[in-house]
C-alpha atoms as a PDB file:
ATOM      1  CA  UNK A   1     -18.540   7.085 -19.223  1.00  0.00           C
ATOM      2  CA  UNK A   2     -14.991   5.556 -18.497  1.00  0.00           C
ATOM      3  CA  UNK A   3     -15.619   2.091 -17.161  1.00  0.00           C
ATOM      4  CA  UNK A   4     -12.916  -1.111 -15.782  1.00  0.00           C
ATOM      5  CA  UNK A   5     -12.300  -3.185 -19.083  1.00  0.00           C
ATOM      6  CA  UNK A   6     -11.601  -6.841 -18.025  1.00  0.00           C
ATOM      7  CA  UNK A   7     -11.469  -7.994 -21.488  1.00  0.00           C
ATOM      8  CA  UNK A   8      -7.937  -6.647 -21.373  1.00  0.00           C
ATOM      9  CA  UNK A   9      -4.872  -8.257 -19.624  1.00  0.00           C
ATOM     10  CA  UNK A  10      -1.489  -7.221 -18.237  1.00  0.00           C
ATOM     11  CA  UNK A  11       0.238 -10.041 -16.228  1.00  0.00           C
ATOM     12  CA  UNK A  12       1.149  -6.985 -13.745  1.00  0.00           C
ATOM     13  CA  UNK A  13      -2.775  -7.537 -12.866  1.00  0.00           C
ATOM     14  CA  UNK A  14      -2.160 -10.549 -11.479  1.00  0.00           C
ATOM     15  CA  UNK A  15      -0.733 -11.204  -7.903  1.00  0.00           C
ATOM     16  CA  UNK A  16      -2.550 -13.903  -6.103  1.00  0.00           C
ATOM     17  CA  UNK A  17      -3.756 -17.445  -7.352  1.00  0.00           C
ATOM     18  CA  UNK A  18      -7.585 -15.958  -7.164  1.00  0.00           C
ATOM     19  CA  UNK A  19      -7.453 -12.477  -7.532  1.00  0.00           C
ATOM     20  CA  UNK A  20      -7.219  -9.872 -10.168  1.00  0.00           C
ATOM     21  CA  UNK A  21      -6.251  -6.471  -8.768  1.00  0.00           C
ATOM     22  CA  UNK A  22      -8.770  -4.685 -10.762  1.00  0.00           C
ATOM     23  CA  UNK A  23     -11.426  -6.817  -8.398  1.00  0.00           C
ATOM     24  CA  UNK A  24     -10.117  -4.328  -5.646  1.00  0.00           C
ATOM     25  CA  UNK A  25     -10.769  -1.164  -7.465  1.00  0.00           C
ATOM     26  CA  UNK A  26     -13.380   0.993  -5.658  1.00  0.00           C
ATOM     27  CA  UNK A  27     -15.559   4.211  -6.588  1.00  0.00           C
ATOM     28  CA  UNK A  28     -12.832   7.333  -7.013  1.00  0.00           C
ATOM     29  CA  UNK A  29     -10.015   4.271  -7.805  1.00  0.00           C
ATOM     30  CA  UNK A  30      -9.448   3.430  -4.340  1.00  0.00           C
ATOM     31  CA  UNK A  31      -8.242   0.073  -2.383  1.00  0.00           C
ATOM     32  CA  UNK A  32      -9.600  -0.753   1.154  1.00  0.00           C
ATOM     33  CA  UNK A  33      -7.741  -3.427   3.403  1.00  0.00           C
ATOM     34  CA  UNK A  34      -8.118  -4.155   7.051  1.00  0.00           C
ATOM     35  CA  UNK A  35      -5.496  -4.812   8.637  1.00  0.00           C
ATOM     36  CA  UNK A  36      -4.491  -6.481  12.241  1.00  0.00           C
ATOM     37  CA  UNK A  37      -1.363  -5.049  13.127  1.00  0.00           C
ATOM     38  CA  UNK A  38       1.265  -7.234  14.551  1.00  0.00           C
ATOM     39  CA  UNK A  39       1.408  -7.713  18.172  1.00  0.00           C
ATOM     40  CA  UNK A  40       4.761  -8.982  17.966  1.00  0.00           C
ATOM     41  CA  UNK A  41       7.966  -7.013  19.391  1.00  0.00           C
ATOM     42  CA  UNK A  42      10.311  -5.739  16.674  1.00  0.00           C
ATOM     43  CA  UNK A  43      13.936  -5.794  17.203  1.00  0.00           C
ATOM     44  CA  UNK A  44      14.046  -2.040  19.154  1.00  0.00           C
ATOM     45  CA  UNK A  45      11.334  -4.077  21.903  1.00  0.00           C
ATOM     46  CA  UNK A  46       8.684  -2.066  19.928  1.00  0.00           C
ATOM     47  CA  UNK A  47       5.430  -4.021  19.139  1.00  0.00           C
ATOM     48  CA  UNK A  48       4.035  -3.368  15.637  1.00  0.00           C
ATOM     49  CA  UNK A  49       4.806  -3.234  12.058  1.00  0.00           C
ATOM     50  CA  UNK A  50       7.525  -2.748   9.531  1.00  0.00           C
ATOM     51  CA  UNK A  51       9.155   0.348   8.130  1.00  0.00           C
ATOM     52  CA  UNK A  52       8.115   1.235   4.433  1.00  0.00           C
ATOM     53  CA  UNK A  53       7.121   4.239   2.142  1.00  0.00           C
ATOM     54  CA  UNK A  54       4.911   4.270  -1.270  1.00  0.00           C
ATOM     55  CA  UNK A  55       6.624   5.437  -4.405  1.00  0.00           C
ATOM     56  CA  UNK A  56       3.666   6.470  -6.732  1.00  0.00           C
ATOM     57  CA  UNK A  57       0.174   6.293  -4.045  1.00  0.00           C
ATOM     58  CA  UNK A  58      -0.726   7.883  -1.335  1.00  0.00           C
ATOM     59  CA  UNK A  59      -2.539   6.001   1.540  1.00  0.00           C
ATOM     60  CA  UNK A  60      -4.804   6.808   4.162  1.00  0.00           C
ATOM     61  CA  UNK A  61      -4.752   5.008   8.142  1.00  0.00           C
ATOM     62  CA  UNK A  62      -8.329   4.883   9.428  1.00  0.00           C
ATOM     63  CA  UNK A  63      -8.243   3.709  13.270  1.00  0.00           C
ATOM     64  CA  UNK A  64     -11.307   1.201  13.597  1.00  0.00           C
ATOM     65  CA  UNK A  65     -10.109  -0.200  17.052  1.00  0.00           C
ATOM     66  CA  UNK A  66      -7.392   0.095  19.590  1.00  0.00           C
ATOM     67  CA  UNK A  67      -4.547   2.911  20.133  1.00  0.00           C
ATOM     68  CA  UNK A  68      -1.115   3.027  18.925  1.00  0.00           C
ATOM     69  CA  UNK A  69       1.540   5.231  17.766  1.00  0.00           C
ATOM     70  CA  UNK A  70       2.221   5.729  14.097  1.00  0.00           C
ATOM     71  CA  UNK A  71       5.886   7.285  13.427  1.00  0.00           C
ATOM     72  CA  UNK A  72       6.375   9.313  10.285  1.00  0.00           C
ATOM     73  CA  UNK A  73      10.276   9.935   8.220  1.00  0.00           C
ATOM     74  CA  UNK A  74      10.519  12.433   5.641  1.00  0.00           C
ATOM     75  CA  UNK A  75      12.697  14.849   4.430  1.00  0.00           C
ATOM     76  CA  UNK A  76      10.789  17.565   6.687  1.00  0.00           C
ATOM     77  CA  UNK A  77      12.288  15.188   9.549  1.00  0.00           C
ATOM     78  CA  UNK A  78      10.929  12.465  12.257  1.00  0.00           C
ATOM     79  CA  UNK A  79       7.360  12.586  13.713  1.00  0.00           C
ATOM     80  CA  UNK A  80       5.321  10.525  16.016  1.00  0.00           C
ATOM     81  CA  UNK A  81       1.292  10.812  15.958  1.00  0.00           C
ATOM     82  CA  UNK A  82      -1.004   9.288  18.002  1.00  0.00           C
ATOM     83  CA  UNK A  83      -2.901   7.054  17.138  1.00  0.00           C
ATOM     84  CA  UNK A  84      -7.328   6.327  18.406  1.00  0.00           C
ATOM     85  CA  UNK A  85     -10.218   5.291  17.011  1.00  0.00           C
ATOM     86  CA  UNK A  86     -11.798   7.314  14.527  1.00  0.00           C
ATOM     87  CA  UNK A  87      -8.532   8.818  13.570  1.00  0.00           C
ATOM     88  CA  UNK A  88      -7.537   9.435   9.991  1.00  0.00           C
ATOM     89  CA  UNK A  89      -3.794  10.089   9.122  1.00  0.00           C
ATOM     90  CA  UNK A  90      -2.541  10.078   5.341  1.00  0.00           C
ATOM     91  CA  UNK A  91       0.764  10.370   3.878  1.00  0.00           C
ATOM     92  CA  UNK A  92       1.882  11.021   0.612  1.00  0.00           C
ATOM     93  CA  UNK A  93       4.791   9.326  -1.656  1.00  0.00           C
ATOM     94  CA  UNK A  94       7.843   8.995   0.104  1.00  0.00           C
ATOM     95  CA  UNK A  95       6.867   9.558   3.598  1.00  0.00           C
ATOM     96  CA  UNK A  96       7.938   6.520   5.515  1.00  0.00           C
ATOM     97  CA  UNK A  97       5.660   4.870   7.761  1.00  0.00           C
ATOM     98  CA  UNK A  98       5.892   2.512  10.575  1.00  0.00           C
ATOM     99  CA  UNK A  99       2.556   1.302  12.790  1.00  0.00           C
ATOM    100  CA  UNK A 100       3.450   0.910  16.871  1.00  0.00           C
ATOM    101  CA  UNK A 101       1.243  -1.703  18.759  1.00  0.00           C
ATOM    102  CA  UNK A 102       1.787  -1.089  22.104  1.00  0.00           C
ATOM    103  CA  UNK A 103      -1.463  -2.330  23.649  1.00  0.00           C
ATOM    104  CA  UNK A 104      -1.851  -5.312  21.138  1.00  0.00           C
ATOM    105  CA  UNK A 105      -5.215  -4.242  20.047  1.00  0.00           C
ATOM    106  CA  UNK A 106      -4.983  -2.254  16.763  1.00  0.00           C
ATOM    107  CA  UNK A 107      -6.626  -2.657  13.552  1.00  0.00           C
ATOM    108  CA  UNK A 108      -6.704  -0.091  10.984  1.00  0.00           C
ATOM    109  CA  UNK A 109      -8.519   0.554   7.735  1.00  0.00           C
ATOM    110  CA  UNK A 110      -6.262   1.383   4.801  1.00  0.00           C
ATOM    111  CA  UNK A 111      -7.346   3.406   1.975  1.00  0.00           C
ATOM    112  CA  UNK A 112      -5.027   3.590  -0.874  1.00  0.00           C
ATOM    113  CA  UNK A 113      -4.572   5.590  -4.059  1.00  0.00           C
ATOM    114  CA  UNK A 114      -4.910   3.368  -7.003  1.00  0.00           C
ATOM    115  CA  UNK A 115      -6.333   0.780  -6.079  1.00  0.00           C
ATOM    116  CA  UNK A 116      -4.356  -1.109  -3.218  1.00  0.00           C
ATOM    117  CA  UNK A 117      -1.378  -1.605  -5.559  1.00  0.00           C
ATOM    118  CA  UNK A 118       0.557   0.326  -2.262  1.00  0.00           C
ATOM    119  CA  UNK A 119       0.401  -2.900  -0.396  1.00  0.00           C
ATOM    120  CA  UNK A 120       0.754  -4.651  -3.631  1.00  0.00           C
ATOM    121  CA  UNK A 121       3.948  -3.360  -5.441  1.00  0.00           C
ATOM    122  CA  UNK A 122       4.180  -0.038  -4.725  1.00  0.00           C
ATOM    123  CA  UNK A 123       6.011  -0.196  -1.745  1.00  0.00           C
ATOM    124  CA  UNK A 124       9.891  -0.125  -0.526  1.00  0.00           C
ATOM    125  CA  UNK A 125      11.261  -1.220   2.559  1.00  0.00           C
ATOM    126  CA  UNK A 126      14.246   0.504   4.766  1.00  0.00           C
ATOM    127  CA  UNK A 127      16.190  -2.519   4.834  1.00  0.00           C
ATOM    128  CA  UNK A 128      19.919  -1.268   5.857  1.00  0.00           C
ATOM    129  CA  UNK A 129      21.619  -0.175   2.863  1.00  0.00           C
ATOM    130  CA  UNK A 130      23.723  -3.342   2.251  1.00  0.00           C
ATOM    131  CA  UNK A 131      20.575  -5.178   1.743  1.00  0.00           C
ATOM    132  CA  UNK A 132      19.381  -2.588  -1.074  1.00  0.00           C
ATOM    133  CA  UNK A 133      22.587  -2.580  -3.033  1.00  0.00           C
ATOM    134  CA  UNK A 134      21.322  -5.011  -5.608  1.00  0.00           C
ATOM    135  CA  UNK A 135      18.125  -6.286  -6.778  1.00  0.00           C
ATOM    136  CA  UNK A 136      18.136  -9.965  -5.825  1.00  0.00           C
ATOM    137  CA  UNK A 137      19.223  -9.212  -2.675  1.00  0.00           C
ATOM    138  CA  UNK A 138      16.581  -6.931  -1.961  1.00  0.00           C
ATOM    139  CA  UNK A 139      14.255  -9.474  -3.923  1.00  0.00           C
ATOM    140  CA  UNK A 140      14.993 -12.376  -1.567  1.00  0.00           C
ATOM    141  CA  UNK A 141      14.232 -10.067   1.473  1.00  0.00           C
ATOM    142  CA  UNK A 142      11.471  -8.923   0.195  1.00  0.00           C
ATOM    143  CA  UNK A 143       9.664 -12.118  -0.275  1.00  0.00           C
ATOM    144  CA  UNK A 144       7.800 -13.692   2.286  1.00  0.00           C
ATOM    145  CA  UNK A 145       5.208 -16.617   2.298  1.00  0.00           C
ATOM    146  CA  UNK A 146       4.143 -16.880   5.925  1.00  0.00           C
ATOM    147  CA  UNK A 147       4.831 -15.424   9.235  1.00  0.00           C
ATOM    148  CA  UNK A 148       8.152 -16.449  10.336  1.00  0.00           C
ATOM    149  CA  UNK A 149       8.995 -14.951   7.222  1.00  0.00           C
ATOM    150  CA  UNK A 150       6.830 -11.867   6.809  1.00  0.00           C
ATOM    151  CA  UNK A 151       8.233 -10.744  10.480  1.00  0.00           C
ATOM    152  CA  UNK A 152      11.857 -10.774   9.238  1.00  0.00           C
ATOM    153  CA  UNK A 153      11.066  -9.201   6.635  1.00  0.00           C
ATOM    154  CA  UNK A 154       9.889  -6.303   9.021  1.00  0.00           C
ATOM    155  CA  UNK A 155      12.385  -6.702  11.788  1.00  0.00           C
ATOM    156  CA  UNK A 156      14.725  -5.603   8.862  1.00  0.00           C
ATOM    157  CA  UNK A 157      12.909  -2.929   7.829  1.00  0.00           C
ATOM    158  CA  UNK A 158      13.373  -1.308  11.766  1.00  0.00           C
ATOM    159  CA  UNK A 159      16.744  -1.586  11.717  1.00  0.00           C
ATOM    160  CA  UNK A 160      17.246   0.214   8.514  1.00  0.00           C
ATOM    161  CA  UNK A 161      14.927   2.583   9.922  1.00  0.00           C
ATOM    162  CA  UNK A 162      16.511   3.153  13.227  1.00  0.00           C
ATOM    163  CA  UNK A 163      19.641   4.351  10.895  1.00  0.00           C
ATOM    164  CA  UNK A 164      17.262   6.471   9.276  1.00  0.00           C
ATOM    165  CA  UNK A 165      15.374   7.998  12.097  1.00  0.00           C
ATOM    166  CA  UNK A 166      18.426   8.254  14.568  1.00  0.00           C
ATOM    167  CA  UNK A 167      20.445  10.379  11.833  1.00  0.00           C
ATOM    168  CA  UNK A 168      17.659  12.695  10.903  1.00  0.00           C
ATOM    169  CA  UNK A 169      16.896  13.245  14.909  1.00  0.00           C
ATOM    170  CA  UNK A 170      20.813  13.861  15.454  1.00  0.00           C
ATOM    171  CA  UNK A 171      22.220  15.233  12.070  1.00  0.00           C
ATOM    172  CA  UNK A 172      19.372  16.652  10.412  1.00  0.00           C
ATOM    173  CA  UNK A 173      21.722  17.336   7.025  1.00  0.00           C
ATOM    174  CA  UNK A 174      23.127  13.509   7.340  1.00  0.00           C
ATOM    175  CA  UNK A 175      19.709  12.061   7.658  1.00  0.00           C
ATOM    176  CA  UNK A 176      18.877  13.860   4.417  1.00  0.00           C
ATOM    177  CA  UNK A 177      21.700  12.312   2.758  1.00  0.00           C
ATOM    178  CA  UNK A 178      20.520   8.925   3.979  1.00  0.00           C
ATOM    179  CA  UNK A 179      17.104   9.365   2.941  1.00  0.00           C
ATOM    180  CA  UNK A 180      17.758  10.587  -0.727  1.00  0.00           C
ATOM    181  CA  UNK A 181      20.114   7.829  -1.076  1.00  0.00           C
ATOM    182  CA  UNK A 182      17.337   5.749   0.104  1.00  0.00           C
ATOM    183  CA  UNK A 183      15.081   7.308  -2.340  1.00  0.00           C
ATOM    184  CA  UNK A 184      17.364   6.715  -5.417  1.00  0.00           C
ATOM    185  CA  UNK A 185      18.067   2.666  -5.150  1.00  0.00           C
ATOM    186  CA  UNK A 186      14.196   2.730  -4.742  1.00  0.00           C
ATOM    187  CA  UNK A 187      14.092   4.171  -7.711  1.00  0.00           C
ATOM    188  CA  UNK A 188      16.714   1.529  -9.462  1.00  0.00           C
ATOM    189  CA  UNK A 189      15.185  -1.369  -8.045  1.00  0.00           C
ATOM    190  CA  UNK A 190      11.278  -0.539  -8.858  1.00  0.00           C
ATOM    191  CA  UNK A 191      12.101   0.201 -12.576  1.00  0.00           C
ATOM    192  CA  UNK A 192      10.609  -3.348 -13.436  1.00  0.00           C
ATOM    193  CA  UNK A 193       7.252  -2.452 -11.875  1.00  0.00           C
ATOM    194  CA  UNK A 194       7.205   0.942 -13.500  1.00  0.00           C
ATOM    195  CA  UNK A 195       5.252  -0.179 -17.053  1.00  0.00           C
ATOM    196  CA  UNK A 196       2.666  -2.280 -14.667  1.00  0.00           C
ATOM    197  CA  UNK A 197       2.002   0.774 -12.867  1.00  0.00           C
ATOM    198  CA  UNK A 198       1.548   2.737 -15.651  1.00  0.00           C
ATOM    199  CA  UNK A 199      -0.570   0.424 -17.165  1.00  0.00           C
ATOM    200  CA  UNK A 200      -2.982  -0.373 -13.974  1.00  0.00           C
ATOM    201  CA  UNK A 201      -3.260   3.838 -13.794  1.00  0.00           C
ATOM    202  CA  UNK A 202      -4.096   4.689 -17.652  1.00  0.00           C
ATOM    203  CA  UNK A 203      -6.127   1.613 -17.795  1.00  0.00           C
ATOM    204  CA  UNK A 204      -8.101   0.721 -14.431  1.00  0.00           C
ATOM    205  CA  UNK A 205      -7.615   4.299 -12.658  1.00  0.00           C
ATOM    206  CA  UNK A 206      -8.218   6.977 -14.846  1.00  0.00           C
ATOM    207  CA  UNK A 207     -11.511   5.633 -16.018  1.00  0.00           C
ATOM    208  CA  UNK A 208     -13.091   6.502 -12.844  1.00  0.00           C
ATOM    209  CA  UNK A 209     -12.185  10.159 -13.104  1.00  0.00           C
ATOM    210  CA  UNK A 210     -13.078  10.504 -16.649  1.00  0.00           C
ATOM    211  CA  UNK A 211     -16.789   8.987 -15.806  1.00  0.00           C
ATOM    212  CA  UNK A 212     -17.301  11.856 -13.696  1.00  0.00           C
ATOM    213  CA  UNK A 213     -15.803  14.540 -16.638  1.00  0.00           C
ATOM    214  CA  UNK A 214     -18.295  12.693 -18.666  1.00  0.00           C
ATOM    215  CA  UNK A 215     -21.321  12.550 -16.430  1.00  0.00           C
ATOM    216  CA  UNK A 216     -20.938  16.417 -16.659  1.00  0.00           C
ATOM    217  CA  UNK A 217     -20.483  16.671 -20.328  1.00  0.00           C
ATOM    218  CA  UNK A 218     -23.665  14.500 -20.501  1.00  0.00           C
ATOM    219  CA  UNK A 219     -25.130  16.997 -18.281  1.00  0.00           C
ATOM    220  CA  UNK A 220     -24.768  19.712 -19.951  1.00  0.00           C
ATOM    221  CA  UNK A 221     -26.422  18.322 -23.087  1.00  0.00           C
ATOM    222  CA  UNK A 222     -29.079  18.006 -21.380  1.00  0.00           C
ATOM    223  CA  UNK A 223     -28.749  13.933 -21.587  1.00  0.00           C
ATOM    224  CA  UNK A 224     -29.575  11.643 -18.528  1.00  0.00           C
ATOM    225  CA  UNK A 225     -29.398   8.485 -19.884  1.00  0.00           C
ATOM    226  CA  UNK A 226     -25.947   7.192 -18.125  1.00  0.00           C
ATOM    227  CA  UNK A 227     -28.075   8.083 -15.097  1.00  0.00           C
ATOM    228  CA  UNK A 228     -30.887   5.055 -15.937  1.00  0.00           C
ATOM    229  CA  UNK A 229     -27.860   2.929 -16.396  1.00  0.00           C
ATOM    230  CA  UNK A 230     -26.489   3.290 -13.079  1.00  0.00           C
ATOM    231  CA  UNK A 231     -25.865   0.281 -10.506  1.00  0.00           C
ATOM    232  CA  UNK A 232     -24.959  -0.473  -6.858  1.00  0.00           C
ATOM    233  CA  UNK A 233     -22.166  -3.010  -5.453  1.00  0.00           C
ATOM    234  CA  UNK A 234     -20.928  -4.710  -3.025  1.00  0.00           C
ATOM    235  CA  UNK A 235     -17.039  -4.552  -1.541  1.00  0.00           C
ATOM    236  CA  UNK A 236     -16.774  -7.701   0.650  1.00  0.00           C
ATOM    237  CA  UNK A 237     -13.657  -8.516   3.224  1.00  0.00           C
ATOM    238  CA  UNK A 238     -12.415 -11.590   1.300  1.00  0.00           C
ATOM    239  CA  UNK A 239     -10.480 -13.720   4.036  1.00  0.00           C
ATOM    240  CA  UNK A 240      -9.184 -16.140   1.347  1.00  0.00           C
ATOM    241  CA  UNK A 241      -7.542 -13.428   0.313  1.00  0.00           C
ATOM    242  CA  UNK A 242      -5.833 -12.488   4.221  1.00  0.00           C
ATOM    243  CA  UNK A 243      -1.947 -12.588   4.284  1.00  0.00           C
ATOM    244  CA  UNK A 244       0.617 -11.395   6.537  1.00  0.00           C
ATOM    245  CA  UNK A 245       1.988  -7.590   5.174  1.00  0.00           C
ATOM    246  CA  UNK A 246       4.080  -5.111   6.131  1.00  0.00           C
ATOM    247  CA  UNK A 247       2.487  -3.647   8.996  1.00  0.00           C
ATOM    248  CA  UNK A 248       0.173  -6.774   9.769  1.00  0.00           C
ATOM    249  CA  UNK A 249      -2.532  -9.466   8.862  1.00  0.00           C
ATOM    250  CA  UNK A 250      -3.871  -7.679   5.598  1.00  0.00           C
ATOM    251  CA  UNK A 251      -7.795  -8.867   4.733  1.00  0.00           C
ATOM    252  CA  UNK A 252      -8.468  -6.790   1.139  1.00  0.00           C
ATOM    253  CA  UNK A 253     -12.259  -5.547   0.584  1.00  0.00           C
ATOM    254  CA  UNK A 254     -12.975  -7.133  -2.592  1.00  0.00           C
ATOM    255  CA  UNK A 255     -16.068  -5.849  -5.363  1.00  0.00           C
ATOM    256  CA  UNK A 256     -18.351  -8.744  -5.072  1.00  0.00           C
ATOM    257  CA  UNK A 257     -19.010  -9.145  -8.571  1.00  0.00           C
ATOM    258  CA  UNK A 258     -15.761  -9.041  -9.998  1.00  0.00           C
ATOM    259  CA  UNK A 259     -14.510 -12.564  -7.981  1.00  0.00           C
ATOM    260  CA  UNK A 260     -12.919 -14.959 -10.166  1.00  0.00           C
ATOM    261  CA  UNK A 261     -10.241 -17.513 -10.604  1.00  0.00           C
ATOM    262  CA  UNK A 262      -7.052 -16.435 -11.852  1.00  0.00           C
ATOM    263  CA  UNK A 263      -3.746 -18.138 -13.172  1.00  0.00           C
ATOM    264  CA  UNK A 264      -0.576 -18.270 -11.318  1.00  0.00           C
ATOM    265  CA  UNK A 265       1.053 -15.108  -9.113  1.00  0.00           C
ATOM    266  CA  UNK A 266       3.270 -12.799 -11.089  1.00  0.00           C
ATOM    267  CA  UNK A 267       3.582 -10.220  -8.108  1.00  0.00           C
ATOM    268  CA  UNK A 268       5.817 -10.663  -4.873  1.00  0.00           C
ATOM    269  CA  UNK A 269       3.723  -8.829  -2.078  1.00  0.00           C
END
């Protein structure tokens, strides 16, 4: 059956000084990560967190606490859902996403396609457009390291949104033409991540597929040995492993055999 090999390296793997992304790989090739949204007022007044949208996974909001507002840009237009406990709301690639925190008291479970590289690498933020003309100065706005720095990251993600979301409501055909513009220097300035992506999906993600086209195979001959080989884990909330994201305080659900010590950060979350 297709199986994780950690024998094999890509430094795309790599984004923390302790963690290994494949050690956040889940049954089906998921990711799990609480998260705290902010309870700090964006620019617009509005509490909550930034502006973003997925270019290769698809993610899934699970409400474990709290109420909100979660407001939704694609090409079909703008959309605001509410948002209660219990409440599941997924979005595929390209929707754009923002969390709203009104009462100060949401956390949400994420569940994300391949593996929790969305919150990882696979994201872009709707900076204003003269921030996403070039690479390093996207880059440098892109990077944070603590707070202060991870909420100006998002408070200029909102006001590239508001552009976004104020021409779609007003001039459906020029909010298009934002958005597709949008779309297209996200696609020029993720072409370094595209081979690590690839790589994490053929490698890491597939396998978990192809173990379930092979249980079935095995099936069928009549051959139940994989089943005698079969084991149990553990996926743990790792709070050495908490940092400040785009839509809050991010604590990833880690496979509790799979923790390890790893070298230096190649990844910019």
């Amino acid at each position: 059956m297709g199986s994780i090999t950690h024998d094999r390296f890509h430094p795309f793997l790599v984004y923390n000084i302790v963690m290994d992304l494949r050690n956040l790989l889940l049954p089906g090739g998921i990711g799990l990560s609480r998260i705290k949204v902010y309870d700090q007022p964006g620019p617009d007044g509005i509490v909550g967190g930034g502006a973003h949208f997925h270019a290769v996974s698809s993610e899934s909001y699970y409400v474990v606490a709290g109420t909100g507002k979660l407001e939704l840009l694609s090409y079909q237009g703008f959309e605001v859902l509410d948002l209660e406990p219990n409440k599941v709301v997924y979005f595929r690639p390209g929707v754009i996403h923002r969390v709203c925190n009104p009462n100060k008291n949401l956390v949400i479970l994420s569940i994300m396609q391949n593996g929790g590289v969305a919150e990882r690498t696979d994201y872009f933020l709707t900076f204003p457009m003269e921030m996403i003309s070039d690479a390093r100065t996207y880059q440098k706005a892109v990077l944070s390291r603590n707070l202060t720095e991870a909420l100006a990251r998002r408070d200029l993600s909102i006001r590239g949104f508001q552009i976004l979301r104020d021409a779609m409501e007003n001039e459906p055909a020029r909010g298009r033409e934002l958005l597709q513009l949008l779309y297209h220097r996200a696609q020029e300035l993720m072409k370094a991540k595209f081979s690590g992506l690839e790589w994490f999906i053929n490698n890491c993600v597939f396998p978990e597929a192809k173990g379930s086209y092979d249980a079935i195979e095995f099936l069928r001959d009549g051959n139940t040995t994989y089943l005698e080989n079969s084991a149990w884990n553990q996926a743990i909330p790792e709070t050495i492993e908490e940092f400040d994201g785009i839509t809050g305080r991010v604590m990833p659900y880690v496979r509790a055999d799979t923790l390890q010590t790893s070298p230096d950060s190649t990844l910019n979350r």
